[in-house]
N, C-alpha and C. Protein backbone atom coordinates (compact mmCIF):
# COMPACT_ATOMS: atom_id res chain seq x y z
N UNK A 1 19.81 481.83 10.27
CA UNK A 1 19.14 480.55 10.52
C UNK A 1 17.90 480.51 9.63
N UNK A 2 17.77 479.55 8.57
CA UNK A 2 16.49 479.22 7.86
C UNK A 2 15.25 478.76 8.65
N UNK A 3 14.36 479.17 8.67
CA UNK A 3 13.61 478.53 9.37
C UNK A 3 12.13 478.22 8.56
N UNK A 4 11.93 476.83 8.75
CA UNK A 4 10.97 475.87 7.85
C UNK A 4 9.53 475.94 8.66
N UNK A 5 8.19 475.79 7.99
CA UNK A 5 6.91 476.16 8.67
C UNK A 5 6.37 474.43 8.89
N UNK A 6 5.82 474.16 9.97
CA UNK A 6 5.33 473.08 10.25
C UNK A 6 4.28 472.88 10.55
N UNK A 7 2.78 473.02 10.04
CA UNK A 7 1.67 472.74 10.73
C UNK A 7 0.95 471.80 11.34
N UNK A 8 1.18 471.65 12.37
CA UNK A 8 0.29 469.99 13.02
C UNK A 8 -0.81 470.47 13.47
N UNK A 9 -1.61 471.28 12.93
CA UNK A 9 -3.32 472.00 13.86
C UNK A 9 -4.05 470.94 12.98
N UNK A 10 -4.63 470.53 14.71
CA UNK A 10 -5.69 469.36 14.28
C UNK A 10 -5.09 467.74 14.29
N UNK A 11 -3.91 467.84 14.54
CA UNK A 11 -2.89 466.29 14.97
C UNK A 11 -2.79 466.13 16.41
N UNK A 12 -2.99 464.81 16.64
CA UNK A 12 -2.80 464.43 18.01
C UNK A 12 -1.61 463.52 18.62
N UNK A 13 -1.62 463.67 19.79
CA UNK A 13 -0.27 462.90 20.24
C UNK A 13 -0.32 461.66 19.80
N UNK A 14 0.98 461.15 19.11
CA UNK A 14 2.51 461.68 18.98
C UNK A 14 2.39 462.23 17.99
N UNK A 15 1.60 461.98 16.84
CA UNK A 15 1.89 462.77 15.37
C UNK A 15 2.30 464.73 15.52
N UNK A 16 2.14 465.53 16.15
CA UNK A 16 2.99 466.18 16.26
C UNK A 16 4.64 466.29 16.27
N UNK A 17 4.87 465.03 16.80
CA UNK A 17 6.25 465.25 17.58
C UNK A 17 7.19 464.48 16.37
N UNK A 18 6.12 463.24 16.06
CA UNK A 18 6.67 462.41 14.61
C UNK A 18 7.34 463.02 13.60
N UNK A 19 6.44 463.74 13.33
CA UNK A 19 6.23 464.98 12.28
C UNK A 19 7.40 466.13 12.04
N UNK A 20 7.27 466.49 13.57
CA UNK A 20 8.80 467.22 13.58
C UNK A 20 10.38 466.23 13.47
N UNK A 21 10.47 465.18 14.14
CA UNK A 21 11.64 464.97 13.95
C UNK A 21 11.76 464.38 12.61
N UNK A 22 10.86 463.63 11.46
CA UNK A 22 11.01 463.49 10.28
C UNK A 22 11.58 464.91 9.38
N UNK A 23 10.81 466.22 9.39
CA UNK A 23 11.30 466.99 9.18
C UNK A 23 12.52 467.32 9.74
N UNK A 24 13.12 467.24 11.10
CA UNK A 24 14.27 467.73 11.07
C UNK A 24 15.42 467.21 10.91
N UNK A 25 14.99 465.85 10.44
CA UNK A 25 16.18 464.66 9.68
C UNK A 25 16.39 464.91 8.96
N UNK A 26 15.96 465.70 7.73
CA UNK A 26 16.16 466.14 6.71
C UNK A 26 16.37 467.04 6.34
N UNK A 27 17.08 467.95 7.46
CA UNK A 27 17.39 469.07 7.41
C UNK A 27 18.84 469.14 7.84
N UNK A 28 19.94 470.35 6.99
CA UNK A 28 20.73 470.22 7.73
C UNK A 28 21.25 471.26 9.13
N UNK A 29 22.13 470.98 9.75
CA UNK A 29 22.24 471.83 11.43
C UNK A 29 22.46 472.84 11.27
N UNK A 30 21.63 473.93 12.07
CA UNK A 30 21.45 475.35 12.14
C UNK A 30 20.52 475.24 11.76
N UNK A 31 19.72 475.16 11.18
CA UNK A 31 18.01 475.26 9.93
C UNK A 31 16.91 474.77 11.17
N UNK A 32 15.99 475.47 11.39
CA UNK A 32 14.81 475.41 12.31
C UNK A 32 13.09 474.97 11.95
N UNK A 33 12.59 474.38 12.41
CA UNK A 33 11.09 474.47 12.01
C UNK A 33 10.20 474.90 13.22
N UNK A 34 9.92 475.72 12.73
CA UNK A 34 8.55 476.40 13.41
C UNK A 34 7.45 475.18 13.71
N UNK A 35 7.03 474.65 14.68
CA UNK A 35 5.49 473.94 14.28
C UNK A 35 4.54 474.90 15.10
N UNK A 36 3.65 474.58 14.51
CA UNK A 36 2.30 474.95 15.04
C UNK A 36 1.17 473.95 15.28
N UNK A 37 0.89 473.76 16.66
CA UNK A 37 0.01 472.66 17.26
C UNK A 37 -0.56 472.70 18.23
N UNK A 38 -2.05 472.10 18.05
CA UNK A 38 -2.81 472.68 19.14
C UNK A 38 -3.50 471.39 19.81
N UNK A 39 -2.39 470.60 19.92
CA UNK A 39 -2.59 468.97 21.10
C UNK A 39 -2.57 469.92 21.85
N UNK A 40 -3.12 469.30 22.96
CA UNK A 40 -2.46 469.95 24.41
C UNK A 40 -1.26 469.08 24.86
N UNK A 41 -0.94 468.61 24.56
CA UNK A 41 0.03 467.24 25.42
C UNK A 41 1.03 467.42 24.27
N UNK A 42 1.25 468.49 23.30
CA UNK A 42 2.30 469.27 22.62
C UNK A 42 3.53 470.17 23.69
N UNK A 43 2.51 470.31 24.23
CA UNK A 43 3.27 471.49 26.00
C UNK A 43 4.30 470.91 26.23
N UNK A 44 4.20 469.51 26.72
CA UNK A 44 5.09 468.45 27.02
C UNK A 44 5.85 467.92 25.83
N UNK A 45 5.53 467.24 24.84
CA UNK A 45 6.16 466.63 24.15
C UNK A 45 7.00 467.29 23.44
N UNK A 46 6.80 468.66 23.13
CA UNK A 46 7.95 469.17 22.24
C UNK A 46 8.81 469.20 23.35
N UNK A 47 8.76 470.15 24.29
CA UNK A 47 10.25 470.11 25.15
C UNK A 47 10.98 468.89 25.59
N UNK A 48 10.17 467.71 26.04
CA UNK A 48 10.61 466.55 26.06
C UNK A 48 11.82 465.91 25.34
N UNK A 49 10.45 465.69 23.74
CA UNK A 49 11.38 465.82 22.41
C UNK A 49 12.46 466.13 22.28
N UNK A 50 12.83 467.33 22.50
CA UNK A 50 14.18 468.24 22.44
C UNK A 50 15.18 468.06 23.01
N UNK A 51 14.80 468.09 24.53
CA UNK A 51 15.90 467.45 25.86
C UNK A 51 16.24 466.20 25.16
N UNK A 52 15.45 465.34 24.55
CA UNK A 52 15.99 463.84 24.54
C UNK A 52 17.00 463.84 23.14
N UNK A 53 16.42 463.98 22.08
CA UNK A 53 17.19 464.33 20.82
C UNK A 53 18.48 465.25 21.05
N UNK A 54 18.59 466.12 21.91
CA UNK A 54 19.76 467.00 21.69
C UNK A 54 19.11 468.60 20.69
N UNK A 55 18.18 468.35 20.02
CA UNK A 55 18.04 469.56 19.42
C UNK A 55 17.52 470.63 20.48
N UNK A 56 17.59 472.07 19.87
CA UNK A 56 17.43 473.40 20.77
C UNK A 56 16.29 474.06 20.74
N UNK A 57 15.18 473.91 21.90
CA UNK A 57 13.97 474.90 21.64
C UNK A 57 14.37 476.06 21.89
N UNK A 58 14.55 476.83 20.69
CA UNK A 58 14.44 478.04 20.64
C UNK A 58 13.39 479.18 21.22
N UNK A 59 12.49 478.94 21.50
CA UNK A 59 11.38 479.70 21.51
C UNK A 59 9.91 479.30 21.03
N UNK A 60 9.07 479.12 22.53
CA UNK A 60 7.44 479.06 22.76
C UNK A 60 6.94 480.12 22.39
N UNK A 61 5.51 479.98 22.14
CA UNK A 61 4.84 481.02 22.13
C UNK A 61 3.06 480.64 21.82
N UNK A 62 2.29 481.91 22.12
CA UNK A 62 0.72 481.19 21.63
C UNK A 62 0.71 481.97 20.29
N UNK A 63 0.11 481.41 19.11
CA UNK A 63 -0.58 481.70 17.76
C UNK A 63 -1.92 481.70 17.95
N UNK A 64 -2.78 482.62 18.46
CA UNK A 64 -4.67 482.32 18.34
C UNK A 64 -5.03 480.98 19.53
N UNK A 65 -5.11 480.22 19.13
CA UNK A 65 -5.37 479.10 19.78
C UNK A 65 -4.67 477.91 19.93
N UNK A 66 -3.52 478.07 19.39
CA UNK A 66 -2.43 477.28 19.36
C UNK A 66 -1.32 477.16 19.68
N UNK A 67 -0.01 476.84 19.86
CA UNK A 67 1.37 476.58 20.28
C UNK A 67 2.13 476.81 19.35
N UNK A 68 3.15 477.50 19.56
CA UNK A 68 4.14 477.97 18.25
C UNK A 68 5.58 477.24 19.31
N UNK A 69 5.89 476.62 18.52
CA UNK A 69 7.79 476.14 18.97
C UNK A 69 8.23 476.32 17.67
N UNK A 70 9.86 476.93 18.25
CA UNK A 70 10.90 477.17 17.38
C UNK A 70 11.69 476.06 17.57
N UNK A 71 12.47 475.53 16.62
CA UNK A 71 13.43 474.09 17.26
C UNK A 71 14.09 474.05 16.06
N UNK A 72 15.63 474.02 16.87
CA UNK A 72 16.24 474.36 15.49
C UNK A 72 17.24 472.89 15.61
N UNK A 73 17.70 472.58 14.51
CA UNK A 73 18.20 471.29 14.66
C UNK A 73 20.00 471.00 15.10
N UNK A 74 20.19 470.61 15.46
CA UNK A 74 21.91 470.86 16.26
C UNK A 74 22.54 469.40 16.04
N UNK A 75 23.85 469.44 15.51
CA UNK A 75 23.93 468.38 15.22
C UNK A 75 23.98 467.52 13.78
């Protein structure tokens, strides 16, 4: 699985979430992007995001002061 780097530190809701699914339109299925974002209301919206789109959170996590999601694109 390729996996692509996404930084949203310092973006606020929705531009996180924007951000990712532009990137993962343009990607093809199996291939992942990492983002990194430190909304708080990222907590929610990526998993949200995901459930609704169909794509797969792979894997949360904290970076320093921030939110790491894995989300790989399915489909």
């Amino acid at each position: 699985m390729k996996i692509h780097d996404l930084d949203a530190l310092g973006l606020l809701c929705p531009l996180p979430v924007l951000k990712l699914r532009k990137r993962l339109a343009a990607l093809p299925a199996g291939e992942a992007i990492r983002l990194l974002a430190d909304d708080p209301a990222a907590i929610v919206d990526v998993p949200h995001f995901c459930a609704e789109s169909g794509h797969e959170l792979v894997e949360t996590g904290a970076v320093g002061g921030a939110q790491s999601y894995l989300v790989r694109k399915v489909g």
